[in-house]
Protein backbone atom coordinates (compact mmCIF):
# COMPACT_ATOMS: atom_id res chain seq x y z
CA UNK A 1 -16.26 152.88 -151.24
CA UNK A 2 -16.80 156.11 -149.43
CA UNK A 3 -19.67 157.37 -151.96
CA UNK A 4 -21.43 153.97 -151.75
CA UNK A 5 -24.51 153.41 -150.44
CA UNK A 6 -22.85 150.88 -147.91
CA UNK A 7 -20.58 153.36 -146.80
CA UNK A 8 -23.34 153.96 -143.80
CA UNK A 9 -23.11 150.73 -142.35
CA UNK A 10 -19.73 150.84 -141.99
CA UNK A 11 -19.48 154.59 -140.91
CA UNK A 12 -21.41 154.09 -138.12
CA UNK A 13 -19.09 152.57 -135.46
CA UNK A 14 -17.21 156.20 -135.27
CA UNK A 15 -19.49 158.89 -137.36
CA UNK A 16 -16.65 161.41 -136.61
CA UNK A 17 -13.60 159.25 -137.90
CA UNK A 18 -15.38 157.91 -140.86
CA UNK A 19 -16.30 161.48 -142.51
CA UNK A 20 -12.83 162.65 -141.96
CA UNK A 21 -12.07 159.35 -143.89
CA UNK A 22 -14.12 160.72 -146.78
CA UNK A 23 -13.59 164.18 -146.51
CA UNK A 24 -9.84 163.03 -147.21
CA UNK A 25 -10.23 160.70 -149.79
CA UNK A 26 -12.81 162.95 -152.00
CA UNK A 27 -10.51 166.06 -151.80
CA UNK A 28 -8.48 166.74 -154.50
CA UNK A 29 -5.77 168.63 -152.80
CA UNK A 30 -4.58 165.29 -150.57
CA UNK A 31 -4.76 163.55 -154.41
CA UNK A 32 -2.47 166.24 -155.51
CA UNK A 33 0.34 165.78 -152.71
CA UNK A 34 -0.38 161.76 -152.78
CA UNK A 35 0.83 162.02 -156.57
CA UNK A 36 3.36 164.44 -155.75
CA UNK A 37 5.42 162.36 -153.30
CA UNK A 38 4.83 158.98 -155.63
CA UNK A 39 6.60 161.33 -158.52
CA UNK A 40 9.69 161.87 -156.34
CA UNK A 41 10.14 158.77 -155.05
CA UNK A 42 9.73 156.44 -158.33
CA UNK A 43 13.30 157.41 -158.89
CA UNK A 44 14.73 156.15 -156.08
CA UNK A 45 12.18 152.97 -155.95
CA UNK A 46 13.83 152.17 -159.58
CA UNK A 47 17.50 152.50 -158.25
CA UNK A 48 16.49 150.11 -155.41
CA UNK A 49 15.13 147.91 -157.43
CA UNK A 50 17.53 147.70 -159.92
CA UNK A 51 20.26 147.16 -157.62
CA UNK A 52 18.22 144.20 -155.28
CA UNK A 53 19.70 141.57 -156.27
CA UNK A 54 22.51 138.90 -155.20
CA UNK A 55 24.60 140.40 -157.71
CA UNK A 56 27.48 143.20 -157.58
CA UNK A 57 25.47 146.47 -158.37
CA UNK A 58 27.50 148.90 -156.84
CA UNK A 59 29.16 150.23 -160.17
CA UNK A 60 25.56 150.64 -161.35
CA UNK A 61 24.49 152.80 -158.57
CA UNK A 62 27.19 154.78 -159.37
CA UNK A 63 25.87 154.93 -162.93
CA UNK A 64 21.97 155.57 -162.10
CA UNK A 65 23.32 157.98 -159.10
CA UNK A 66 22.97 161.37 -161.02
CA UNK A 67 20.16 160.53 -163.52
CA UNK A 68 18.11 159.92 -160.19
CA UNK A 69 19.05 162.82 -158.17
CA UNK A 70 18.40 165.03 -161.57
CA UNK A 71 14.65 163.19 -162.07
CA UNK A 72 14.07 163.95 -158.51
CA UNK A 73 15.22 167.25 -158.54
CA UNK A 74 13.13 168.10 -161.21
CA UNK A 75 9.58 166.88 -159.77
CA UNK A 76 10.17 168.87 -156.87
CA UNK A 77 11.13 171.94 -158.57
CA UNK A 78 7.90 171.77 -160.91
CA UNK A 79 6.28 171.28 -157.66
CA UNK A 80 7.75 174.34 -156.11
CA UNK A 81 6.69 176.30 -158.88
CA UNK A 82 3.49 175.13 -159.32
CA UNK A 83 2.98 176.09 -155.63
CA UNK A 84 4.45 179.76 -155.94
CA UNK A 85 1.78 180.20 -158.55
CA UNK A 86 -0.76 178.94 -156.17
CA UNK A 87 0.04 181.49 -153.87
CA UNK A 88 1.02 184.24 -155.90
């Protein structure tokens, strides 16, 4: 919406607030961290909703417990990497 050509008649209520709105959603960098934090917490979204229901789930929490702690683990240690190299 932001690189429409209607974009301008809703930008102008608040000029200021609606090119920090596009500033934000055409950088790449805000893209990067959006997708970052979605990676990290798919894990624990699928253990939540696996285990929603009116049934007895705890023995499957148990069971789900480490494989999600290792997939989260894992996203955030590409991510640390990937940001030492960044700033190396």
């Amino acid at each position: 919406m932001v690189i429409s050509d209607e974009w301008s008649s809703y930008k102008e209520d608040d000029v200021a607030k609606a090119q920090s709105v596009k500033e934000t959603l055409l950088n790449d960098n805000w893209w990067m961290n959006v997708d970052y934090i979605l990676a990290f917490t798919a894990p624990i979204y699928d253990v939540l909703r696996k285990t929603d229901t009116d049934m007895a789930t705890l023995h499957l929490v148990y069971e789900m417990w480490d494989s999600m702690i290792e997939k989260v683990r894992k996203v955030i240690f590409q991510h640390e990497r990937k940001t030492e190299v960044e700033h190396s």
